[in-house]
Protein backbone atom coordinates (compact mmCIF):
# COMPACT_ATOMS: atom_id res chain seq x y z
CA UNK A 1 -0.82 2.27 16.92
CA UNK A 2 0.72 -0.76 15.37
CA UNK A 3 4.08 0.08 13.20
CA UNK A 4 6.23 -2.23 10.67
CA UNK A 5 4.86 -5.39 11.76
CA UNK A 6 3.78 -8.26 9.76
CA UNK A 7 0.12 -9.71 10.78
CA UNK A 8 0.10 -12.96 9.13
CA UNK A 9 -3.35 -13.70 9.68
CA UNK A 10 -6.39 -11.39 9.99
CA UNK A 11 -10.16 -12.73 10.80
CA UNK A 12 -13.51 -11.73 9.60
CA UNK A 13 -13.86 -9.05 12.34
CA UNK A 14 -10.68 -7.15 12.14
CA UNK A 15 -10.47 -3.41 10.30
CA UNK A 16 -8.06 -1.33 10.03
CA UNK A 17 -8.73 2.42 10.56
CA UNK A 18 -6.27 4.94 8.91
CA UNK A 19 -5.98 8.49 10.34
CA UNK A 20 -6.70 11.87 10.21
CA UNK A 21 -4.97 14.36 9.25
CA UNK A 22 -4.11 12.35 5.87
CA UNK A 23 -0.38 11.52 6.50
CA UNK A 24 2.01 9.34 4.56
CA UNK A 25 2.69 7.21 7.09
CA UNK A 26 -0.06 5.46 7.69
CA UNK A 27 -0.78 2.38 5.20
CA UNK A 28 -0.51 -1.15 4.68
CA UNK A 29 1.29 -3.47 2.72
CA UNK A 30 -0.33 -6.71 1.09
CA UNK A 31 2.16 -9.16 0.42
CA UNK A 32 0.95 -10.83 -2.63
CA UNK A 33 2.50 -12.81 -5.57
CA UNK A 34 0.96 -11.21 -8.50
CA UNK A 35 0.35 -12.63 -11.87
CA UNK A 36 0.38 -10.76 -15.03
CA UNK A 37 -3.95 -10.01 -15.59
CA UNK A 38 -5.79 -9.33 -18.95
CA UNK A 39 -8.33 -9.40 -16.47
CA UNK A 40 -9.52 -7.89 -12.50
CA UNK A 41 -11.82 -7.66 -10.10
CA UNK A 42 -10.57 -6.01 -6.67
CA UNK A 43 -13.49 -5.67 -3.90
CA UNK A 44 -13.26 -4.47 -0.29
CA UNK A 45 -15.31 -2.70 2.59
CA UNK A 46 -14.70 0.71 3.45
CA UNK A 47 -16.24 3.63 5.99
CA UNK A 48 -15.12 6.93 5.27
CA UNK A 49 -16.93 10.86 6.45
CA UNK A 50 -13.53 12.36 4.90
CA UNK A 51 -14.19 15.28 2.68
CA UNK A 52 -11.60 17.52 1.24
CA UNK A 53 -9.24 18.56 -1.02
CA UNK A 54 -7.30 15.64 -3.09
CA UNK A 55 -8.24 12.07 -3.65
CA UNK A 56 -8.26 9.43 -1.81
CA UNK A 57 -6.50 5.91 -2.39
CA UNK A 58 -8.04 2.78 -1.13
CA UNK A 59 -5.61 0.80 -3.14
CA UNK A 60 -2.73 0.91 -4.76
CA UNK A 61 -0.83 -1.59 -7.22
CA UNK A 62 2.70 -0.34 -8.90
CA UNK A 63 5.18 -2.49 -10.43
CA UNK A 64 8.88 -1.20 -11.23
CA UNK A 65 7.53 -0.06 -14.74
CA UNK A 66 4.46 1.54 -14.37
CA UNK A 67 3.57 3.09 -10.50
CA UNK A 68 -0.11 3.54 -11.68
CA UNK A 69 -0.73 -0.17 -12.56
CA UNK A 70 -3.96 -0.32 -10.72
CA UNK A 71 -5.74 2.38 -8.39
CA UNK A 72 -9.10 2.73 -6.60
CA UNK A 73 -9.71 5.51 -5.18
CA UNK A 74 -12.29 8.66 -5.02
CA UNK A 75 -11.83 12.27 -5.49
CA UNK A 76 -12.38 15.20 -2.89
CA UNK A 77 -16.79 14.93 -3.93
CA UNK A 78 -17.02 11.47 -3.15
CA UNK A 79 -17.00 10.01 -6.46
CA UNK A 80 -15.33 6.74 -7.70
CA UNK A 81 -12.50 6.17 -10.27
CA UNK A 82 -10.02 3.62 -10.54
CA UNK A 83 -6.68 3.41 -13.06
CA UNK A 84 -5.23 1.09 -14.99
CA UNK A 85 -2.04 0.32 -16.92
CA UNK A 86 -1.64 4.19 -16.40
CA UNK A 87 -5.39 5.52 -17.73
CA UNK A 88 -8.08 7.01 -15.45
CA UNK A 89 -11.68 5.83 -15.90
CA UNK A 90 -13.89 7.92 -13.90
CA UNK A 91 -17.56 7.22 -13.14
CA UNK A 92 -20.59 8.71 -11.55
CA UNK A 93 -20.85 6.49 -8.40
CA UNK A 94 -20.37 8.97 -5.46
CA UNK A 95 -21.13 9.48 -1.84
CA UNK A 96 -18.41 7.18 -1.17
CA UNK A 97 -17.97 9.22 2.30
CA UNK A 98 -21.61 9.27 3.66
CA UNK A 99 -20.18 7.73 7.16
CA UNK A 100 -22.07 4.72 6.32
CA UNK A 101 -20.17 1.02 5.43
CA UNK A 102 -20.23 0.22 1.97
CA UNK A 103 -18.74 -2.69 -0.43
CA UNK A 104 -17.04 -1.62 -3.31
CA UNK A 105 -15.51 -3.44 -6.62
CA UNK A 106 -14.23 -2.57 -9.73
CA UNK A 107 -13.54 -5.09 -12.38
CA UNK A 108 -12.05 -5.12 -15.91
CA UNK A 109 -11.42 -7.40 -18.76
CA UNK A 110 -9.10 -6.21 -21.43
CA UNK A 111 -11.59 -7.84 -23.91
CA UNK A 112 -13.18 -5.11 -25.34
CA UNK A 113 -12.01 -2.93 -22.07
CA UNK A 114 -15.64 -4.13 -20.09
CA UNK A 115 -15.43 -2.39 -16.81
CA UNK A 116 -17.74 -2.57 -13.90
CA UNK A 117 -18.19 -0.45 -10.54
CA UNK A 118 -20.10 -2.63 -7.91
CA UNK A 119 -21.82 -1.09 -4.76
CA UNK A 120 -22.93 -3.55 -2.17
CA UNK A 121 -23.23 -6.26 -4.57
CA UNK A 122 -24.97 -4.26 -7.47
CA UNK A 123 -23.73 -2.74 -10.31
CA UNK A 124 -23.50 1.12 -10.18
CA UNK A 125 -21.47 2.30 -13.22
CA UNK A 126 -19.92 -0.13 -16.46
CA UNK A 127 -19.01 0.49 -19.90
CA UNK A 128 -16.76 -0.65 -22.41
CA UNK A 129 -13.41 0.34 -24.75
CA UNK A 130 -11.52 0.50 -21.45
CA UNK A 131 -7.87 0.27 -22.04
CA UNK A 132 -9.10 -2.95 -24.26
CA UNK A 133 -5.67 -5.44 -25.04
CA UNK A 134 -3.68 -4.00 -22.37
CA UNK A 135 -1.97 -6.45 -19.75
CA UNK A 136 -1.72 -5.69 -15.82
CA UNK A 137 2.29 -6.33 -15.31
CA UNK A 138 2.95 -8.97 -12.58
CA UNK A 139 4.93 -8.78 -9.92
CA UNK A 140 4.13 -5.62 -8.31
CA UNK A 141 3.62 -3.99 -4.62
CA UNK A 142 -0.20 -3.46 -3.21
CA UNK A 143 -0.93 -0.96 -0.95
CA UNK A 144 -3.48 -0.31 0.79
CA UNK A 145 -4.48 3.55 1.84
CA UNK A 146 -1.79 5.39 -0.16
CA UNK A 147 -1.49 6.34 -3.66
CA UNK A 148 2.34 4.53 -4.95
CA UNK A 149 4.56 7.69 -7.49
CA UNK A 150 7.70 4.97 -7.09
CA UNK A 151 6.78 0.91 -6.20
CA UNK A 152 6.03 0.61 -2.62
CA UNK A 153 6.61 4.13 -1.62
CA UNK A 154 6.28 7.62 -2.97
CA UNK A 155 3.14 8.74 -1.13
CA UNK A 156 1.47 11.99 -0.88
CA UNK A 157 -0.38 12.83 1.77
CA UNK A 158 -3.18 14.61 -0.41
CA UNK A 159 -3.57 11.01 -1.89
CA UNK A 160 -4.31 9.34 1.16
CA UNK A 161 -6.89 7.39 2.25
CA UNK A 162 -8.62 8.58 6.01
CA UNK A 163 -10.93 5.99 7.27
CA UNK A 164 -11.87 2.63 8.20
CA UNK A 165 -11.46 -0.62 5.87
CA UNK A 166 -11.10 -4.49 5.64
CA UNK A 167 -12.12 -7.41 3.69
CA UNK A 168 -9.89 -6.20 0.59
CA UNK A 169 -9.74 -9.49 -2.10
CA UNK A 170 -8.54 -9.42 -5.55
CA UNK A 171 -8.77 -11.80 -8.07
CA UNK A 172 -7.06 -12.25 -11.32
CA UNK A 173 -10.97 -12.59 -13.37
CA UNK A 174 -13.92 -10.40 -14.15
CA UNK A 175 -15.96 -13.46 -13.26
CA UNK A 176 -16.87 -13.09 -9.39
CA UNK A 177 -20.11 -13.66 -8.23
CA UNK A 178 -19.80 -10.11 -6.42
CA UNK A 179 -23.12 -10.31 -4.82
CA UNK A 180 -22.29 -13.54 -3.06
CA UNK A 181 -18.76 -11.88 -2.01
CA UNK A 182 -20.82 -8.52 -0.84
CA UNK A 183 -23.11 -10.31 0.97
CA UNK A 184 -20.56 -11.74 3.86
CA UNK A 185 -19.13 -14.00 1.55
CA UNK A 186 -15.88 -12.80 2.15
CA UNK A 187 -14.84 -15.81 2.95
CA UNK A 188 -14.33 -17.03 -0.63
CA UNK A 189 -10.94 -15.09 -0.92
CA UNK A 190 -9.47 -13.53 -4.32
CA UNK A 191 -6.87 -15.98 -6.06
CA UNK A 192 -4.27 -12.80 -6.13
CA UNK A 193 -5.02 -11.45 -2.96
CA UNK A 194 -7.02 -13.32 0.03
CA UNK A 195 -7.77 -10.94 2.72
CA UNK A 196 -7.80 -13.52 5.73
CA UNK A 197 -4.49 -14.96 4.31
CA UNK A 198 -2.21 -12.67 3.05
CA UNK A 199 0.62 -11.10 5.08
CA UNK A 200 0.14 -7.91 6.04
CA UNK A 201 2.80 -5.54 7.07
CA UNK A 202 1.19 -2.42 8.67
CA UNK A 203 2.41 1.23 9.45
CA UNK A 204 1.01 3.01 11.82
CA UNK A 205 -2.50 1.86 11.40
CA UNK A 206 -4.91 1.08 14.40
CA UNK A 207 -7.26 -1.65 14.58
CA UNK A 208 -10.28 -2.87 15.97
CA UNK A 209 -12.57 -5.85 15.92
CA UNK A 210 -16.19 -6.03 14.67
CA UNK A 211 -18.97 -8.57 13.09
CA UNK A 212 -19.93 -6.58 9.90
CA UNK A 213 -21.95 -9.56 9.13
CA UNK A 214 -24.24 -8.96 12.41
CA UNK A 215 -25.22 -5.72 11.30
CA UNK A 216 -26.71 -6.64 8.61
């Protein structure tokens, strides 16, 4: 187990794996300077057989304001929603926890509220009138496997996130060329948050090392 250290730099083939039993303790911070966004799209790669009770947070995004600024996450059958400026949109893409390694994004524009749910570079789930004018407030804390009631902390274990997960990369558009990124293009980076460059400071989070790219 690593605890409260800061990994500056994380390649291609490292994943963090979060445990069971769903604790609090166990998440990681992205340290990211965040820009107000009329507009999203957060994508990352995530392995998961959990099943249970409660939902489960693969990211979190609270600012001193609002604590529910942003969320992805899936509820106790496996199925996708996501939050923004402090409104649920749920969807019908499910079997998130099959045990198998999938990509996942959600974007939003607040023109018109267009929102998309991508798995593994196609589109599963979009619609429209989707919290439409409203402005993601900058500034905030990202975290990764926990579910944020008060900025950077406030976690309940219910909320957590049990499972393995890594090439997380948000940018501050709707216009990402999320096939390219889902097919090992990770390497193109979100403008908010980079996954090979940002500092990350983990908590009691294990990791190992593997090609995702090779398996394909």
């Amino acid at each position: 187990m690593v605890s409260h250290k800061k990994v500056d730099h994380v390649d291609k083939t490292s994943i963090f794996r979060l445990p069971s039993p769903k604790t609090t303790k166990s998440y990681v911070k992205l340290q990211a300077a965040t820009p107000a966004m009329t507009a999203m799209t957060a994508c990352l790669r995530a392995k998961t057989a959990f099943t249970g009770n409660g939902s489960s947070h693969f990211l979190s995004y609270a600012v001193g304001s609002m604590d529910n600024a942003f969320l992805f996450a899936y509820n106790g059958n496996g199925v996708i929603y996501s939050l923004v400026f402090n409104a649920i949109k749920d969807t019908s893409v499910s079997k998130v926890h099959d045990g198998a390694w999938h990509h996942w994004c959600f974007s939003w524009n607040n023109r018109g509220g267009k929102w998309t749910v991508y798995k593994d570079g196609m589109p599963a789930a979009a619609g429209t009138g989707f919290q439409a004018d409203k402005t993601i407030p900058a500034n905030g804390v990202w975290i990764v496997g926990q579910d944020q009631d008060t900025v950077g902390g406030g976690f309940d274990a219910t909320q957590a996130y049990v499972g393995d997960i890594t090439s997380i990369n948000v940018w501050n558009t709707d216009n990402v060329n999320v096939a390219a990124v889902a097919n090992c293009g990770d390497n193109f980076g979100g403008n908010v948050i980079s996954w090979y460059d940002v500092s990350k400071e983990i908590h009691e989070v294990s990791t190992y090392r593997e090609d995702l790219c090779k398996l394909k």
